[in-house]
Protein backbone atom coordinates (compact mmCIF):
# COMPACT_ATOMS: atom_id res chain seq x y z
CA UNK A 1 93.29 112.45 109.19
CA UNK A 2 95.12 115.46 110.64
CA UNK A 3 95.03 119.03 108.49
CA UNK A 4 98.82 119.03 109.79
CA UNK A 5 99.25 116.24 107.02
CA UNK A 6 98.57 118.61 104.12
CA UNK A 7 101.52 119.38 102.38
CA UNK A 8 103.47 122.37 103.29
CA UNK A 9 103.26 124.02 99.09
CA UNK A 10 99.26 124.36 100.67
CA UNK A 11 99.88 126.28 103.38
CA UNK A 12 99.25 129.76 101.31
CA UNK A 13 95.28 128.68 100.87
CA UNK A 14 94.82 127.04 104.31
CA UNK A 15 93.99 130.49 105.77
CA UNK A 16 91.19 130.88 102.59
CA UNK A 17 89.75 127.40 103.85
CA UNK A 18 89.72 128.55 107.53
CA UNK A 19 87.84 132.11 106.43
CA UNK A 20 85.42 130.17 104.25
CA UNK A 21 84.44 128.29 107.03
CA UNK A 22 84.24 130.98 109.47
CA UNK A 23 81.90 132.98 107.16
CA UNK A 24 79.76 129.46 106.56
CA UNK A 25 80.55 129.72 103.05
CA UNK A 26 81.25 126.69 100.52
CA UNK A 27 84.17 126.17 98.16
CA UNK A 28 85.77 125.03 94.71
CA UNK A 29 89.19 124.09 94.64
CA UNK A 30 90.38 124.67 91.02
CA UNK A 31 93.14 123.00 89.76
CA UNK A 32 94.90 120.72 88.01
CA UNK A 33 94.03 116.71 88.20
CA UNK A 34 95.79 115.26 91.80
CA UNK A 35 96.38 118.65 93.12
CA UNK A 36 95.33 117.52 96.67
CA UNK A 37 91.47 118.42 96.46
CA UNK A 38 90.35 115.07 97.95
CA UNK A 39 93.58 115.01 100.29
CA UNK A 40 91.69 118.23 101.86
CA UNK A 41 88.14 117.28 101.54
CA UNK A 42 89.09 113.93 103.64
CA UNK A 43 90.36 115.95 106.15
CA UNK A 44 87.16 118.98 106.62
CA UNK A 45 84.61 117.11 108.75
CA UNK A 46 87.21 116.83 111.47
CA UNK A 47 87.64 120.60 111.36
CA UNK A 48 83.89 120.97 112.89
CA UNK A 49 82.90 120.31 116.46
CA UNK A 50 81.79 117.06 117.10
CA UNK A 51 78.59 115.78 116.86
CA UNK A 52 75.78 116.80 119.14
CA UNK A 53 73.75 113.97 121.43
CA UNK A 54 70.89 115.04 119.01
CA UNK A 55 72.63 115.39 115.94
CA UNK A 56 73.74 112.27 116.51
CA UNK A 57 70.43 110.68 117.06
CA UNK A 58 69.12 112.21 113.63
CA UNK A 59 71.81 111.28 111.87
CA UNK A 60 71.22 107.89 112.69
CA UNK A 61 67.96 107.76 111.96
CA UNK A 62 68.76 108.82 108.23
CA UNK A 63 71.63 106.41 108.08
CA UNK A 64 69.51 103.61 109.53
CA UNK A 65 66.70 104.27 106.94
CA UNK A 66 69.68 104.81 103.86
CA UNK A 67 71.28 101.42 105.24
CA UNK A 68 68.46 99.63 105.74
CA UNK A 69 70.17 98.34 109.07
CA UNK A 70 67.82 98.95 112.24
CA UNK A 71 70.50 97.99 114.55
CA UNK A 72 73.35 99.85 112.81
CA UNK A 73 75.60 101.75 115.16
CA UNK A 74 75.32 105.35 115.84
CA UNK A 75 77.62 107.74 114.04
CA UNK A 76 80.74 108.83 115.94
CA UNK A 77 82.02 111.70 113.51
CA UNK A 78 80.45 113.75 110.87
CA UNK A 79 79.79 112.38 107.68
CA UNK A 80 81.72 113.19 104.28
CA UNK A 81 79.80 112.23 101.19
CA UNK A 82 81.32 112.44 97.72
CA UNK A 83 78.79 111.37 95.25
CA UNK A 84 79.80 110.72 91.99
CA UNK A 85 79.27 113.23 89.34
CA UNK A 86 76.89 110.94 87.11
CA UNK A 87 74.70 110.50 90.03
CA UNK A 88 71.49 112.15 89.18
CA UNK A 89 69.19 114.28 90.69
CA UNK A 90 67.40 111.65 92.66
CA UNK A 91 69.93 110.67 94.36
CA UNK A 92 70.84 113.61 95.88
CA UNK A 93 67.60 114.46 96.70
CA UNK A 94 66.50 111.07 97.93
CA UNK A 95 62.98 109.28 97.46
CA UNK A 96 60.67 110.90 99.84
CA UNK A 97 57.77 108.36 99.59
CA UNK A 98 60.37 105.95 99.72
CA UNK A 99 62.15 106.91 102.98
CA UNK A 100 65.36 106.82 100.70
CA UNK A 101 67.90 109.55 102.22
CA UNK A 102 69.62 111.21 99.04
CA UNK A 103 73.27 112.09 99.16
CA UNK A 104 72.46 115.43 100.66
CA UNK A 105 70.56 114.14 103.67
CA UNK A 106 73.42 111.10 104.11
CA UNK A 107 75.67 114.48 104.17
CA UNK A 108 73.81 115.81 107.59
CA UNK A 109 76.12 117.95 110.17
CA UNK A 110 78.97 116.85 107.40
CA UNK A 111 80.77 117.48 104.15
CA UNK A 112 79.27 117.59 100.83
CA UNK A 113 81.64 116.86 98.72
CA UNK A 114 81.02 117.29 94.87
CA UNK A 115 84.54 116.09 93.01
CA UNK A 116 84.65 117.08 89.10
CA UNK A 117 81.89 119.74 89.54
CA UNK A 118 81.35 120.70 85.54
CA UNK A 119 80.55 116.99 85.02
CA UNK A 120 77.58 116.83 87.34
CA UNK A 121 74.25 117.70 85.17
CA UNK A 122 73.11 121.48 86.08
CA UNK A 123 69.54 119.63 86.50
CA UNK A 124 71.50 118.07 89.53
CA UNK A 125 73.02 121.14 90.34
CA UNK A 126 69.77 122.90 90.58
CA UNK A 127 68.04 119.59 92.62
CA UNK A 128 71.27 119.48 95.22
CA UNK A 129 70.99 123.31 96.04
CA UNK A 130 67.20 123.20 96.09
CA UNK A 131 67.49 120.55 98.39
CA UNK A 132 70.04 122.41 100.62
CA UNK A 133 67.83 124.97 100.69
CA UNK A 134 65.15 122.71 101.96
CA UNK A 135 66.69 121.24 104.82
CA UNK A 136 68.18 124.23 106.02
CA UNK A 137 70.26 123.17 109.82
CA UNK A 138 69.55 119.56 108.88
CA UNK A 139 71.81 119.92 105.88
CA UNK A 140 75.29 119.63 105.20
CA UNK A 141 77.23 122.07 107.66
CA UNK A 142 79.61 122.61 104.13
CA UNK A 143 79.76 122.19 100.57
CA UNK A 144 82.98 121.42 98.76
CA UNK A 145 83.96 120.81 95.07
CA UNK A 146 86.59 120.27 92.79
CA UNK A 147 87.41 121.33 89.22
CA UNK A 148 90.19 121.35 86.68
CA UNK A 149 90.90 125.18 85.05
CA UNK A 150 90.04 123.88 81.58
CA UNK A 151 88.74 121.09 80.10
CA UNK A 152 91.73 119.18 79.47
CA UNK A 153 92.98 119.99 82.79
CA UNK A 154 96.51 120.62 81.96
CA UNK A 155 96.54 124.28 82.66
CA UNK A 156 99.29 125.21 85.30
CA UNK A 157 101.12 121.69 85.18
CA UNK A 158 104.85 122.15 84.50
CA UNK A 159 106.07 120.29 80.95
CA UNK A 160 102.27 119.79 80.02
CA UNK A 161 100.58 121.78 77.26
CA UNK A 162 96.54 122.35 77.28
CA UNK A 163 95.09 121.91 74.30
CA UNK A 164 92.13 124.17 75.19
CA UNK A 165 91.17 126.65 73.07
CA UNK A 166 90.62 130.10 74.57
CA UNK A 167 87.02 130.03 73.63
CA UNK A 168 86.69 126.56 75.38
CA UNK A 169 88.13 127.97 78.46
CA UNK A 170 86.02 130.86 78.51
CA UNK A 171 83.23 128.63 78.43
CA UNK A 172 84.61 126.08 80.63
CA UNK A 173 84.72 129.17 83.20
CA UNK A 174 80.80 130.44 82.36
CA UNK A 175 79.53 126.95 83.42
CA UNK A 176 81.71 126.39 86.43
CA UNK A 177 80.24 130.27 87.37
CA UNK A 178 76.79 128.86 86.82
CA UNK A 179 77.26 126.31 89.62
CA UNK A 180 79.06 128.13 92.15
CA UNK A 181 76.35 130.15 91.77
CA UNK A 182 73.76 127.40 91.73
CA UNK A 183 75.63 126.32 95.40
CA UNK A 184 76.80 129.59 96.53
CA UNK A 185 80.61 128.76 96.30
CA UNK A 186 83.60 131.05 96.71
CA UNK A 187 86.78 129.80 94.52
CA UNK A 188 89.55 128.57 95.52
CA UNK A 189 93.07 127.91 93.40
CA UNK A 190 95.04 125.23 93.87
CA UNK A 191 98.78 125.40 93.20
CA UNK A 192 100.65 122.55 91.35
CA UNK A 193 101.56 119.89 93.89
CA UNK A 194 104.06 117.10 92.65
CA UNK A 195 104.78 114.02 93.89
CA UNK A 196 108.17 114.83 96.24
CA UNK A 197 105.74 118.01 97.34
CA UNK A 198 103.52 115.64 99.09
CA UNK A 199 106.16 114.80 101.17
CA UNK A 200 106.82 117.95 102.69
CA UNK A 201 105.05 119.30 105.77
CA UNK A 202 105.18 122.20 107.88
CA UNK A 203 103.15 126.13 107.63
CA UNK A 204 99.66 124.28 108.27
CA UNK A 205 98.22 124.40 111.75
CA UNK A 206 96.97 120.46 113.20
CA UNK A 207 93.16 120.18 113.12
CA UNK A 208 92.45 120.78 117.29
CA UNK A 209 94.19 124.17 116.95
CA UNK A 210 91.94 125.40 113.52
CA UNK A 211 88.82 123.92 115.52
CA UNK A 212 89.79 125.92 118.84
CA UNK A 213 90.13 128.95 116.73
CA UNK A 214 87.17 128.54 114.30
CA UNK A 215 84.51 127.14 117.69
CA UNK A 216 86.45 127.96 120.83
CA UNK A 217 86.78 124.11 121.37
CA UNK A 218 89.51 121.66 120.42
């Protein structure tokens, strides 16, 4: 998956990606329901360099132990993980007396990907970024999320109409601030992208030229 292949309408954000990065910071794409978010987080672990000899050897450790699968191949890229949001805070924490790797230790050197943010429980919220913490450089080298601007996610889509109240929008708003907070994310909108828009490339640079300029290698 190339970051070329990102349609061209997303070119005005790809520098805010690219800083985000560069400043090890996390972010939140808001915006309206199929407005690319996966499309992009698919495409962020191969914006890193690649995978150290030991990296490598930890990380497949963890996904030996998760697996269950002694003689499971080593990992040849970084890892994206995208939980989903009912998972609770267990699981991305893991079992410690278990030797059960939670989603943020499967997410090692990689992506951790949390889709529909305001639906994860803030006791998961709280457990995820605690964990984070925890693991320092054996966590996730970024955290990405997703939300919709409202609750009923039609905000910004051309011959919709949201049904939101402004009071449930402003409180919409208060608890996505609470977790980008909790996870130390910067925001980023997306714009409306239709169908015949995903079909139009050009104005994004291919991943080997953002990873040259972001780590000096390609």
């Amino acid at each position: 998956m190339n970051f070329s292949d990102l349609p061209a309408k997303l070119a005005a954000i790809a520098p805010s990606i690219e800083h985000a990065i560069r400043n090890g910071v996390g972010f939140l794409f808001v915006g309206a329901p199929g407005t690319t978010a996966t499309m992009i987080a698919r495409r962020l672990p191969g914006l890193f360099p690649d995978l150290t000899r030991e990296q490598t050897e930890i990380l497949s450790g963890i996904q030996r132990s998760y697996y269950k699968q002694p003689d499971r191949e080593p990992p040849t890229e970084r890892p994206l993980r995208a939980p989903h949001h009912s998972a609770r805070a267990a699981v991305m924490s893991g079992h410690l007396h278990r030797d059960y790797p939670g989603e943020v230790e499967m997410a090692s050197f990689g992506v951790l990907y949390l889709d529909d943010l305001p639906d994860f429980s803030i006791e998961t919220i709280k457990a995820t970024a605690r964990t984070i913490t925890e693991r320092d450089d054996l966590g996730p080298v970024l955290i990405a999320a997703s939300a919709c601007p409202c609750p009923c996610g039609m905000t910004g889509v051309p011959r919709e109409r949201c049904s939101c109240t402004k009071g449930m929008i402003d409180r919409h708003m208060e608890h996505l601030g609470r977790y980008t907070t909790q996870l130390g994310l910067v925001q980023i909108e997306l714009p409306y992208v239709t169908m015949a828009d995903l079909n139009r490339r050009g104005g994004i640079d291919n991943t080997e030229i953002v990873r040259r300029r972001l780590w000096g290698v390609a």
